[in-house]
C-alpha atoms as a PDB file:
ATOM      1  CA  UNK A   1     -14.305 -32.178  -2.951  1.00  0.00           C
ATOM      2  CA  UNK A   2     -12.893 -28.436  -3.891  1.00  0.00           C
ATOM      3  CA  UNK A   3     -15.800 -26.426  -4.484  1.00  0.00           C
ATOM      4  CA  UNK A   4     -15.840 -22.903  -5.539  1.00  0.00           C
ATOM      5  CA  UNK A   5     -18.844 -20.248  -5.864  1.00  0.00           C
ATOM      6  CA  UNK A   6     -19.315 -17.074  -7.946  1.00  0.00           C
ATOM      7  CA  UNK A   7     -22.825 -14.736  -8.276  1.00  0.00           C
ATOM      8  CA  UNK A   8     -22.348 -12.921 -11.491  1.00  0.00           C
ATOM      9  CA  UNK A   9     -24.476  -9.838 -11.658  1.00  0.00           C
ATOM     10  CA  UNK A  10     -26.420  -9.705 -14.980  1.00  0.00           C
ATOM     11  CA  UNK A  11     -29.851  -8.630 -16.428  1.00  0.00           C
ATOM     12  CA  UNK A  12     -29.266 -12.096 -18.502  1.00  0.00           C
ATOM     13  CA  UNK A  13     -28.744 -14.468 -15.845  1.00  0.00           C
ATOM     14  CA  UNK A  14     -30.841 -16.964 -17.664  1.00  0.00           C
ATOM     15  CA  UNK A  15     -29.954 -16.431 -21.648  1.00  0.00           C
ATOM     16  CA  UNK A  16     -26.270 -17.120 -20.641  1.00  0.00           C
ATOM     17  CA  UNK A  17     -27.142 -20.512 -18.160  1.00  0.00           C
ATOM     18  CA  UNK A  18     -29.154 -21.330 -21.426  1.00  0.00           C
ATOM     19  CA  UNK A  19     -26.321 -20.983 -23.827  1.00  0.00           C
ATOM     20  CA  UNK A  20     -23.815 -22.465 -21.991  1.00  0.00           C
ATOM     21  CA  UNK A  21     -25.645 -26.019 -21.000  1.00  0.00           C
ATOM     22  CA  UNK A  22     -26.806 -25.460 -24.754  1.00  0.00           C
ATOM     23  CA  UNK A  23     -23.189 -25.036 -26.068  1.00  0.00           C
ATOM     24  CA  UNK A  24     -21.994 -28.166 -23.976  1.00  0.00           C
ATOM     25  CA  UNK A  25     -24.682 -30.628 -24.834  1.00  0.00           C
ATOM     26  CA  UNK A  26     -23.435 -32.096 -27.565  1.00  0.00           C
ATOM     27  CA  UNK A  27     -20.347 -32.985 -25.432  1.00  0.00           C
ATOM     28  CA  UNK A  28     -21.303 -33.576 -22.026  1.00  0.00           C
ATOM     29  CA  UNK A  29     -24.016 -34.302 -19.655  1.00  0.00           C
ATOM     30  CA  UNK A  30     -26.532 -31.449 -19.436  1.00  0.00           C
ATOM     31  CA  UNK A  31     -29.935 -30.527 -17.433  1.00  0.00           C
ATOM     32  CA  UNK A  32     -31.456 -27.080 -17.510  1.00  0.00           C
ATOM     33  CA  UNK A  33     -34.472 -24.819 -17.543  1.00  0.00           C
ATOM     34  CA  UNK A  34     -34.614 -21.159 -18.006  1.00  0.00           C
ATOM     35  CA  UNK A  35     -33.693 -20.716 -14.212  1.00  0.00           C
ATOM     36  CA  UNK A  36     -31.663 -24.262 -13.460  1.00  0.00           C
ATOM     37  CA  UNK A  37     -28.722 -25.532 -15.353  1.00  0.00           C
ATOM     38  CA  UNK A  38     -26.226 -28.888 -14.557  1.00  0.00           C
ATOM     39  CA  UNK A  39     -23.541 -29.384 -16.344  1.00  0.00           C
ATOM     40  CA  UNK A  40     -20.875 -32.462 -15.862  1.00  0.00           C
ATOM     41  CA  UNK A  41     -17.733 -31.376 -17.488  1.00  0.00           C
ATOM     42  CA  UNK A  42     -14.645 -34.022 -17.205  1.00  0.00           C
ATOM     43  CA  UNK A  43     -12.848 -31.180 -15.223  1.00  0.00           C
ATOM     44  CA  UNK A  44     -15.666 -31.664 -13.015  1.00  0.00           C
ATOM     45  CA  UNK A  45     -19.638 -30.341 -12.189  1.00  0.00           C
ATOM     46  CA  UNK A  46     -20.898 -26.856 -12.677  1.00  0.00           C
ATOM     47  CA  UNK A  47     -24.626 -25.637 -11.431  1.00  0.00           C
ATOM     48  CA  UNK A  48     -25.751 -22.641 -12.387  1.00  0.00           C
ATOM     49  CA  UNK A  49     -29.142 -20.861 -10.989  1.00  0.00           C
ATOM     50  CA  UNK A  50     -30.534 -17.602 -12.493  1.00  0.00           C
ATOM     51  CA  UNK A  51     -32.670 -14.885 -11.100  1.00  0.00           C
ATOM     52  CA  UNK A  52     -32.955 -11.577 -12.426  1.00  0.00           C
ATOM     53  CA  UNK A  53     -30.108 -10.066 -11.119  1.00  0.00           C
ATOM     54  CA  UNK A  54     -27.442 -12.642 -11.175  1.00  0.00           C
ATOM     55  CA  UNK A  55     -26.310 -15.749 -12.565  1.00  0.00           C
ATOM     56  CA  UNK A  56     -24.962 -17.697  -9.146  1.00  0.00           C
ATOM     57  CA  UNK A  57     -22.617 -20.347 -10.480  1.00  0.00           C
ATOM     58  CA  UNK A  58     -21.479 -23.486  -8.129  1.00  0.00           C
ATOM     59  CA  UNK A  59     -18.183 -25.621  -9.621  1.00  0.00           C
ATOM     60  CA  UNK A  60     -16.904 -28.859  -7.816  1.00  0.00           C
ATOM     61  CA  UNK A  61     -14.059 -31.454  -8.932  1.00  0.00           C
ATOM     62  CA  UNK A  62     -12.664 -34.475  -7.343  1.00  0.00           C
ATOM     63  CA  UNK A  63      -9.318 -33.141  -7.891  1.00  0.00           C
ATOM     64  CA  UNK A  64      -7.990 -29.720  -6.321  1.00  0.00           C
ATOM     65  CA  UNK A  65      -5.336 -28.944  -8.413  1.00  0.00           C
ATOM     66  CA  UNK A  66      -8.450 -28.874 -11.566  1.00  0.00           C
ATOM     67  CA  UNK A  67     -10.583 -26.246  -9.797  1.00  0.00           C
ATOM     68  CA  UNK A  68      -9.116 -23.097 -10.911  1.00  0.00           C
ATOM     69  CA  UNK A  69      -8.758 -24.002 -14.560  1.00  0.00           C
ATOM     70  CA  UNK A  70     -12.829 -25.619 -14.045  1.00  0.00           C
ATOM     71  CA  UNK A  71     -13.522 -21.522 -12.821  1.00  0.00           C
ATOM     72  CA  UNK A  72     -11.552 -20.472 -16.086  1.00  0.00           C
ATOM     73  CA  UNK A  73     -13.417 -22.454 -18.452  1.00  0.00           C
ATOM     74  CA  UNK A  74     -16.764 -21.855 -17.449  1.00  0.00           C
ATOM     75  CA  UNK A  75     -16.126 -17.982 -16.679  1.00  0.00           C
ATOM     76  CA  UNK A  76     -14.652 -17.301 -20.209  1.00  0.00           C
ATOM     77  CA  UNK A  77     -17.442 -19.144 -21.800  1.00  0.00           C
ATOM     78  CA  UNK A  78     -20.105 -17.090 -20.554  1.00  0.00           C
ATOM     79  CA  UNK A  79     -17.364 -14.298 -21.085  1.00  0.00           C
ATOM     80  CA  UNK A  80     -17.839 -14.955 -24.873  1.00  0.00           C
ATOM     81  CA  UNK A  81     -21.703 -14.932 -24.482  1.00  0.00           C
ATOM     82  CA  UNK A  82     -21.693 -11.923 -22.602  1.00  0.00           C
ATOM     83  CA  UNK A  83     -19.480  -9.694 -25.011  1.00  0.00           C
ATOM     84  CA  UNK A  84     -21.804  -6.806 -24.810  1.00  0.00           C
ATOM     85  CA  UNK A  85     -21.655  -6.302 -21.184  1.00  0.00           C
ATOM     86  CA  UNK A  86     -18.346  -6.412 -18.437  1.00  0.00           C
ATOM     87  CA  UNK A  87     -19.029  -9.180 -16.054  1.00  0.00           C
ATOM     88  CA  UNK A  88     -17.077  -9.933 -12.710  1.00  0.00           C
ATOM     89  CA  UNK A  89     -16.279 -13.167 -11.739  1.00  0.00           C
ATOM     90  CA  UNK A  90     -15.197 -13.277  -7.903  1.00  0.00           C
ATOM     91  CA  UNK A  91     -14.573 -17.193  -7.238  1.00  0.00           C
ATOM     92  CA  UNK A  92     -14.946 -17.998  -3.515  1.00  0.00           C
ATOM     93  CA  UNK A  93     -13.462 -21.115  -2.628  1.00  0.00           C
ATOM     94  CA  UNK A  94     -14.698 -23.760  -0.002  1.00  0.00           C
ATOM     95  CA  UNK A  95     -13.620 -27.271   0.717  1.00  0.00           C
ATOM     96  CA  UNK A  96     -16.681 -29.236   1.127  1.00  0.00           C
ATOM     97  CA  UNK A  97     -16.866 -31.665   3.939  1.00  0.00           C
END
């Protein structure tokens, strides 16, 4: 199953996990706390943990060729969220066994 990773570095790590499984709800499958979020797109699943430096966001999808456009939906979501500050989105890419 592709699997990519990002750790965004924000103050707000937990305001934009909370809008985002907020946002989706009404569409999709969603679990979160402040710190915790699940989400299970039809792209595929995005987990999201905040701490108070970064939001570290987990993506997975049964089908390869969907995991870049999975990064680019959930990055220029919280994008919109985050409109007051610049945040950096450096996917790293694994194939999980």
């Amino acid at each position: 199953m592709p699997t990519s990773h990002a750790d965004v570095t924000t103050a707000h790590a937990s305001r934009y996990l909370q809008q985002l499984c907020k946002h989706w709800a009404h569409k999709f499958p969603v679990e979160f706390d402040p710190n915790h979020g699940t989400i299970d797109l039809s792209l595929g699943r995005t987990i999201m943990d905040a701490d108070g430096e970064a939001l570290h966001i987990t993506v997975s999808t049964d089908e390869s060729a969907s995991i870049e456009r999975l990064e680019s939906v959930v990055a220029d979501h919280i994008k919109r969220f985050a409109f007051r500050e610049e945040l950096v989105f450096d996917w790293k890419r694994a194939e999980a066994a």
